[in-house]
C-alpha atoms as a PDB file:
ATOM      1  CA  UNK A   1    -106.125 -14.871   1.223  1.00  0.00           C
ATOM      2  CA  UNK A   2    -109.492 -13.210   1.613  1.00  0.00           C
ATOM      3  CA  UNK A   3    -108.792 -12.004   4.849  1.00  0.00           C
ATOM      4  CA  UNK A   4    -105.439 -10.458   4.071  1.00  0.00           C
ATOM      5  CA  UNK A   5    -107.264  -8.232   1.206  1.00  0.00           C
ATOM      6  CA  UNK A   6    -110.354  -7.809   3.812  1.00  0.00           C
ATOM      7  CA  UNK A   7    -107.859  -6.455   6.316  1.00  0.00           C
ATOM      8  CA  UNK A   8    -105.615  -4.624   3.076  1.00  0.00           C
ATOM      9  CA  UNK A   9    -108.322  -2.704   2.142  1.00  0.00           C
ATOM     10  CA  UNK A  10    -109.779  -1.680   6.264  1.00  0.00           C
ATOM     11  CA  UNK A  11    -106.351  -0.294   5.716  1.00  0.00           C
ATOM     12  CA  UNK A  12    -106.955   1.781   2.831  1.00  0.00           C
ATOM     13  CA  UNK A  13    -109.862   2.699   3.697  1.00  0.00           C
ATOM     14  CA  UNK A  14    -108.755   3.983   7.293  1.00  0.00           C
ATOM     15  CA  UNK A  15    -105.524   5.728   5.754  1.00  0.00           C
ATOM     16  CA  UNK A  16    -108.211   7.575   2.831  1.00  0.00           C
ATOM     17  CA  UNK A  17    -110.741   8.384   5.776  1.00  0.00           C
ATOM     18  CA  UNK A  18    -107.626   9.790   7.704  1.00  0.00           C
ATOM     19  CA  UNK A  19    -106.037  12.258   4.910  1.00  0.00           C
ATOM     20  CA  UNK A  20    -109.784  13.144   4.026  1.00  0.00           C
ATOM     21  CA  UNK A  21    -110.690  14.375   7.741  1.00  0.00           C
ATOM     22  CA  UNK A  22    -106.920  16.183   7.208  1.00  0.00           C
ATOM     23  CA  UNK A  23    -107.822  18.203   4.373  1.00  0.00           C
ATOM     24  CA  UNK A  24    -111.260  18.917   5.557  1.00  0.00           C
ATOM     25  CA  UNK A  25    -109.944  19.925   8.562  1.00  0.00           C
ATOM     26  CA  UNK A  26    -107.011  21.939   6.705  1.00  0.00           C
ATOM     27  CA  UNK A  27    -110.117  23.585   4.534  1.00  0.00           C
ATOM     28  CA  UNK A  28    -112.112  24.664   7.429  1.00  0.00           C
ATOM     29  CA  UNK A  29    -108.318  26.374   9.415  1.00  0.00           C
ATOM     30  CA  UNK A  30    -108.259  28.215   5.808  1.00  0.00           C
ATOM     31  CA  UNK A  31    -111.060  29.404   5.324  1.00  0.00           C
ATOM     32  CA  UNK A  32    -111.784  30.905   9.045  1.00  0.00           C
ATOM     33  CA  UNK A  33    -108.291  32.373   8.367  1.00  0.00           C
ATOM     34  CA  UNK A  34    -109.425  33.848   5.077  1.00  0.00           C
ATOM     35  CA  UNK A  35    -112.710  35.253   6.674  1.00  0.00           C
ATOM     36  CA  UNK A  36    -110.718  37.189   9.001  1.00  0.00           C
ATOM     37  CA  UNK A  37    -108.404  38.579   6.542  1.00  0.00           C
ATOM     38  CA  UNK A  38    -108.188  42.662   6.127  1.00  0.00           C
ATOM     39  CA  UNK A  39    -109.599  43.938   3.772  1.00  0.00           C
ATOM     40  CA  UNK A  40    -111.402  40.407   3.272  1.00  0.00           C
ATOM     41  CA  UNK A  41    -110.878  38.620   0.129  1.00  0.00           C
ATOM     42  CA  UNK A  42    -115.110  38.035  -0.951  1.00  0.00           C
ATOM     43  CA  UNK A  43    -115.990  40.963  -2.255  1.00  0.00           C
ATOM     44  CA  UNK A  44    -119.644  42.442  -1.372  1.00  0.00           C
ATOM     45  CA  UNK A  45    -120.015  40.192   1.623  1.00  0.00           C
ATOM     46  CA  UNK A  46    -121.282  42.198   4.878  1.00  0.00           C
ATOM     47  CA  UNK A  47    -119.818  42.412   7.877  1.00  0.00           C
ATOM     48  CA  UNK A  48    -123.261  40.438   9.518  1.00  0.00           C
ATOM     49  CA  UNK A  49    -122.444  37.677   6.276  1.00  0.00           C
ATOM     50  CA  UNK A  50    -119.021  37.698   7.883  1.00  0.00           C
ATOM     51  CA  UNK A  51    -119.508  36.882  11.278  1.00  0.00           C
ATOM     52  CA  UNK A  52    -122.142  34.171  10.361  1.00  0.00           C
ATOM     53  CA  UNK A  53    -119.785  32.782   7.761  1.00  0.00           C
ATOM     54  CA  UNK A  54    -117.061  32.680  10.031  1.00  0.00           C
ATOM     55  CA  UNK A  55    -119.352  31.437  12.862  1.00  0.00           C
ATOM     56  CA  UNK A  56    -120.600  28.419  10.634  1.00  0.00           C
ATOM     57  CA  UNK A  57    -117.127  26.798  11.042  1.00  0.00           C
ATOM     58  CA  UNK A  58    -117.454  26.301  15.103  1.00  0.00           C
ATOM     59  CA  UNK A  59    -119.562  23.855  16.352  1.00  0.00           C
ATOM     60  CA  UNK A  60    -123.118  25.047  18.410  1.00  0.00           C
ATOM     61  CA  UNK A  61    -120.814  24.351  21.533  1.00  0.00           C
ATOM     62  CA  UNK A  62    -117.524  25.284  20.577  1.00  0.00           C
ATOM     63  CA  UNK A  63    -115.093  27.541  22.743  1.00  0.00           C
ATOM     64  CA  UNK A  64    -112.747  30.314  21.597  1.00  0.00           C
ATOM     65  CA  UNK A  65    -110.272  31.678  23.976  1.00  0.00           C
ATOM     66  CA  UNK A  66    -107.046  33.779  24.184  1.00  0.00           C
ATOM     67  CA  UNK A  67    -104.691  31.719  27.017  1.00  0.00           C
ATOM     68  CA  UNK A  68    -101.413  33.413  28.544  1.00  0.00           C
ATOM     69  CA  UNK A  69    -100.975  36.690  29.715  1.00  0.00           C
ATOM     70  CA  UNK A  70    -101.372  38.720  27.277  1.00  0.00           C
ATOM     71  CA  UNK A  71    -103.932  36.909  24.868  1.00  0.00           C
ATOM     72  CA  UNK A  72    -106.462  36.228  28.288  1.00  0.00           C
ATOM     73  CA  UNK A  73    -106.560  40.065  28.681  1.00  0.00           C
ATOM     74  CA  UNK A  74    -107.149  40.892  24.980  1.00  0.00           C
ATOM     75  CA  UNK A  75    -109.196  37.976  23.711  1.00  0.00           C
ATOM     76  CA  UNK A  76    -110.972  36.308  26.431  1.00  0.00           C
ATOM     77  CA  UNK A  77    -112.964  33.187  26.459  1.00  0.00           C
ATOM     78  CA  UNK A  78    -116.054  32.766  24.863  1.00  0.00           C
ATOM     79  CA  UNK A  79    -118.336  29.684  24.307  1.00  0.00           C
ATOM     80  CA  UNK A  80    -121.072  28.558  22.435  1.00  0.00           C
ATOM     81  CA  UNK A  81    -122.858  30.472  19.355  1.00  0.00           C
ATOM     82  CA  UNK A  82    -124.533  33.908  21.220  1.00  0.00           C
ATOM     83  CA  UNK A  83    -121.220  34.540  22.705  1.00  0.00           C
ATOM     84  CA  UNK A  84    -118.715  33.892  19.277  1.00  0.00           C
ATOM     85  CA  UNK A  85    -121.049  36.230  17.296  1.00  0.00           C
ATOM     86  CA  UNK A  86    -120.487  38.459  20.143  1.00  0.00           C
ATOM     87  CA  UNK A  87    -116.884  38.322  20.117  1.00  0.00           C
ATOM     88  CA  UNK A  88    -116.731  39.036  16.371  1.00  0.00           C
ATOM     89  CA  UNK A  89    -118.834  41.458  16.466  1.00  0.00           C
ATOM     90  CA  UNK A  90    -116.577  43.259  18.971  1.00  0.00           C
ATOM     91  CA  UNK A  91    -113.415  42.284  16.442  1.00  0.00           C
ATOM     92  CA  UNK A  92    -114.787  43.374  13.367  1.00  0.00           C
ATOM     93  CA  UNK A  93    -116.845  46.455  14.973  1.00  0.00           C
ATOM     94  CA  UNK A  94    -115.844  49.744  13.232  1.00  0.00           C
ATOM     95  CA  UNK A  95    -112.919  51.720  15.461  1.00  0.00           C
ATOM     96  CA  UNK A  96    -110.172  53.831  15.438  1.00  0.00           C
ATOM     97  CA  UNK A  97    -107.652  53.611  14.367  1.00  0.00           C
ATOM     98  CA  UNK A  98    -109.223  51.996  11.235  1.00  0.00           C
ATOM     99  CA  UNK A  99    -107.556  48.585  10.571  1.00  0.00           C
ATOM    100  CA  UNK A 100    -106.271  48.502   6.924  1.00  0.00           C
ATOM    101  CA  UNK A 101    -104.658  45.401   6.746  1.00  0.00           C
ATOM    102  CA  UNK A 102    -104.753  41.877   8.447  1.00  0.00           C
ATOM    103  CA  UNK A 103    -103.076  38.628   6.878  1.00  0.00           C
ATOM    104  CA  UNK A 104    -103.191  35.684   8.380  1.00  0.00           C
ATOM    105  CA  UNK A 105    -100.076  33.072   7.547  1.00  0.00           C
ATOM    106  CA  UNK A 106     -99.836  29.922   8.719  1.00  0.00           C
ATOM    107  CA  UNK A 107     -97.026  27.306   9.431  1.00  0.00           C
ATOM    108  CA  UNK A 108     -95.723  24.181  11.301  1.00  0.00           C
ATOM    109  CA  UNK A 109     -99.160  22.234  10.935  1.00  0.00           C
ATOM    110  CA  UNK A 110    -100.074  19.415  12.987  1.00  0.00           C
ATOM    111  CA  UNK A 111    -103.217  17.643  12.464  1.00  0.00           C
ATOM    112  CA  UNK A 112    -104.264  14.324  14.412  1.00  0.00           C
ATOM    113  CA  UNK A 113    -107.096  12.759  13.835  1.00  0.00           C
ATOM    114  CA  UNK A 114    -108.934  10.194  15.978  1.00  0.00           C
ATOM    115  CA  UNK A 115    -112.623   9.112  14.422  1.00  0.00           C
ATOM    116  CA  UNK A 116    -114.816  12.162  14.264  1.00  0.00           C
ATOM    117  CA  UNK A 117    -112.863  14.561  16.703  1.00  0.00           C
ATOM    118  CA  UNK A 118    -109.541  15.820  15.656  1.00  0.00           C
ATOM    119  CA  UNK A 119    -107.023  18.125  17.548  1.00  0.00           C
ATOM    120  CA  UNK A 120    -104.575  20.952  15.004  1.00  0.00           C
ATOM    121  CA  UNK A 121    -101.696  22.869  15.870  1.00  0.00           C
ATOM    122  CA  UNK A 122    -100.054  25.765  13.861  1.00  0.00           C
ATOM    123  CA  UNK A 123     -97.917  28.669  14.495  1.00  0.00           C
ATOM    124  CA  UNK A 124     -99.358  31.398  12.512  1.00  0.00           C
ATOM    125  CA  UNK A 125     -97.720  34.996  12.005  1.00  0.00           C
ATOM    126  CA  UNK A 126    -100.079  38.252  10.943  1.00  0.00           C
ATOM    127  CA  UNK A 127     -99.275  41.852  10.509  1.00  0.00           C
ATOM    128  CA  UNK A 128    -101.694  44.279  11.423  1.00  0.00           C
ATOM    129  CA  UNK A 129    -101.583  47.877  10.057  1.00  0.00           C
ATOM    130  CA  UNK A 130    -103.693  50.835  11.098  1.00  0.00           C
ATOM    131  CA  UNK A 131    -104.756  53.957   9.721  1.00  0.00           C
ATOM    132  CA  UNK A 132    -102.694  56.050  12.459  1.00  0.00           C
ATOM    133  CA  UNK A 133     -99.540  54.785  10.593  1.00  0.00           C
ATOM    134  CA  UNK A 134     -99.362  52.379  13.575  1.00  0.00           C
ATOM    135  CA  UNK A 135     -98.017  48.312  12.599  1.00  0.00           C
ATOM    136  CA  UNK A 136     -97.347  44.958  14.553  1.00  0.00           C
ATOM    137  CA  UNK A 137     -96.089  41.476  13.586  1.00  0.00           C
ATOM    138  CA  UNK A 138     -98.242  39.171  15.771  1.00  0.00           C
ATOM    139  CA  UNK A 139     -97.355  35.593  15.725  1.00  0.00           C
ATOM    140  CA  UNK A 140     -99.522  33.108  17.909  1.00  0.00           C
ATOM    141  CA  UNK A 141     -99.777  28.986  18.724  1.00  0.00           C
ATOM    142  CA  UNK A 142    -102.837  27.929  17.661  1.00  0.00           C
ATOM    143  CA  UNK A 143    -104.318  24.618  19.571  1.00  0.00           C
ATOM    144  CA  UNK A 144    -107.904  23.761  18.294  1.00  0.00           C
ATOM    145  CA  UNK A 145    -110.039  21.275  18.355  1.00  0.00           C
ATOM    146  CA  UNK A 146    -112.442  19.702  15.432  1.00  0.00           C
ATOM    147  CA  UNK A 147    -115.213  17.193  15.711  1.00  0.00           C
ATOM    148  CA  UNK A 148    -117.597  16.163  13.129  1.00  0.00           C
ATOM    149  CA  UNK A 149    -121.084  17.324  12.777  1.00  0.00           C
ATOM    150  CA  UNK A 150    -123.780  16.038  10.656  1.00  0.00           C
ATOM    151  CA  UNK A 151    -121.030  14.589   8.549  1.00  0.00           C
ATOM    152  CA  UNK A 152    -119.326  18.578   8.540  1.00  0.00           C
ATOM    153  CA  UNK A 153    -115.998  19.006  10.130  1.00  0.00           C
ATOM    154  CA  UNK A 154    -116.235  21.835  12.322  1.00  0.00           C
ATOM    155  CA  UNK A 155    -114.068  23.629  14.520  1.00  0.00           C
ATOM    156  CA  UNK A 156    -115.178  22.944  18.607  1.00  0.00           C
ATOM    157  CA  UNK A 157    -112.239  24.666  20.210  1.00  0.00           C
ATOM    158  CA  UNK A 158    -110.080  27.578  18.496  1.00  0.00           C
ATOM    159  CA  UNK A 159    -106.947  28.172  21.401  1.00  0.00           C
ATOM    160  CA  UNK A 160    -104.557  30.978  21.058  1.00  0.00           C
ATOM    161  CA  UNK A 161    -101.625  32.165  22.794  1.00  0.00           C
ATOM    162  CA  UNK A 162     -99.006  34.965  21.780  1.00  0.00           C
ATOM    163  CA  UNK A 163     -95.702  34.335  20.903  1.00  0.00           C
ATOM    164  CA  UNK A 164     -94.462  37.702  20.353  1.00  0.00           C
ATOM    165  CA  UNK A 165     -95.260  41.128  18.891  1.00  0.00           C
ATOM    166  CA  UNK A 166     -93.200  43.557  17.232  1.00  0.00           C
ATOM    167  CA  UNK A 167     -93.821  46.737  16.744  1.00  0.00           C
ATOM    168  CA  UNK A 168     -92.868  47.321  12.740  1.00  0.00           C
ATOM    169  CA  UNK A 169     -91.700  50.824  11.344  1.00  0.00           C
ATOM    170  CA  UNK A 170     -94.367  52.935  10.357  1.00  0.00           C
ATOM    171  CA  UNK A 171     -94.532  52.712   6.130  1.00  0.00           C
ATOM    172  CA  UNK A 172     -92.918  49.378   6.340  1.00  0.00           C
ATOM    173  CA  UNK A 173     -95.223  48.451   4.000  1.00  0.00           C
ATOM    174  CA  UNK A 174     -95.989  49.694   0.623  1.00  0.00           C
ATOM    175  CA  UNK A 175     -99.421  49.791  -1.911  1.00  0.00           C
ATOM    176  CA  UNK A 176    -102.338  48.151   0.540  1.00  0.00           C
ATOM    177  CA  UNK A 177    -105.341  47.996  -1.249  1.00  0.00           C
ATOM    178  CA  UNK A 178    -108.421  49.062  -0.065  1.00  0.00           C
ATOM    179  CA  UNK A 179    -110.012  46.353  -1.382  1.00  0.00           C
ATOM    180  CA  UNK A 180    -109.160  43.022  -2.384  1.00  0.00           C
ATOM    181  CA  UNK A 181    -109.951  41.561  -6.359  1.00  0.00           C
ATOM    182  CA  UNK A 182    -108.569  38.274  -6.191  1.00  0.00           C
ATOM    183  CA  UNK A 183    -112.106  36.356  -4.730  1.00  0.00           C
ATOM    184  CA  UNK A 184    -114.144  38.775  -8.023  1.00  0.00           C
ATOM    185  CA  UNK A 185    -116.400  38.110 -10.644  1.00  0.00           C
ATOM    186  CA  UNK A 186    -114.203  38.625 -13.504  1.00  0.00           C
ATOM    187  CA  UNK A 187    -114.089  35.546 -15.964  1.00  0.00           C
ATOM    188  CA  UNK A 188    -110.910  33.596 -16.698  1.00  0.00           C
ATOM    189  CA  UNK A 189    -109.384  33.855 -20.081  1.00  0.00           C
END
């Protein structure tokens, strides 16, 4: 009998460990998704805060490339710390056209987890409008990698490849806010 509660609750314990890593690993997609949202949802936070923030979810040695075509071109490959703060930098460097909005949406989640290193898949859409008037309605596969550090799920792979872009109407959209409130100070009531 003991050993059939022993082996009951490895079970448990497994299965609670498993959805854990999940939603830590769900957490961290979010949040890197979040930090590269236009105009970004924490108000005050610099564009140097930013980068490091967004940084801080990639392990020291983790890669982020742009596979296919048209992503290799655009996005690259980078790898390790030096070269992701470079290639943020480089995304969130002022230019023109100015970009004035950038949502990030994600669907069709796939998370496996196997000990401390993890592998996710989504399909994520985002539209992207410019100053010029100019819009597009990106939508990507996203294959990454996690493994734990220090006890910290991190991400040690981001992998992207395009699955289309359209070209949207300019004034599609309506009322984009310069700023976003949501993430503010004021007090709930």
């Amino acid at each position: 009998m003991t050993s059939s509660i022993e082996n009951q609750i490895r079970f448990l314990t497994e299965k609670v460990e498993t959805l854990t890593a999940e939603a830590d690993i769900r957490r961290v997609v979010s949040r890197y998704m979040l930090l590269c949202d236009v105009p970004l949802p924490e108000p005050g936070m610099t564009t140097e805060n930013r980068i490091g923030a967004i940084v801080d979810l990639f392990s020291d040695d983790a890669t982020w490339e742009g596979v296919g075509s048209y992503y290799e071109s655009q996005f690259g490959f980078s790898s390790g710390r030096a070269e992701l703060i470079k290639h943020f930098q480089g995304f969130f460097h002022p230019r023109e056209p100015e970009m004035l909005l950038n949502c990030h949406y994600l669907t069709s989640e796939h998370i496996t987890v196997d000990g401390d290193r993890a592998e996710g898949k989504w399909v994520h859409f985002q539209p992207w409008i410019f100053s010029d008037g100019s819009s597009v309605l990106r939508s990507s596969r996203l294959f990454n990698a996690f493994k734990k550090v220090g006890g910290i799920w991190k991400m040690s792979r981001y992998r992207t490849e395009n699955v289309f872009i359209a070209p949207l109407t300019p004034g599609w959209a309506e009322n984009i806010p310069k700023e976003s409130v949501l993430s503010g100070t004021r007090a709930v009531g």
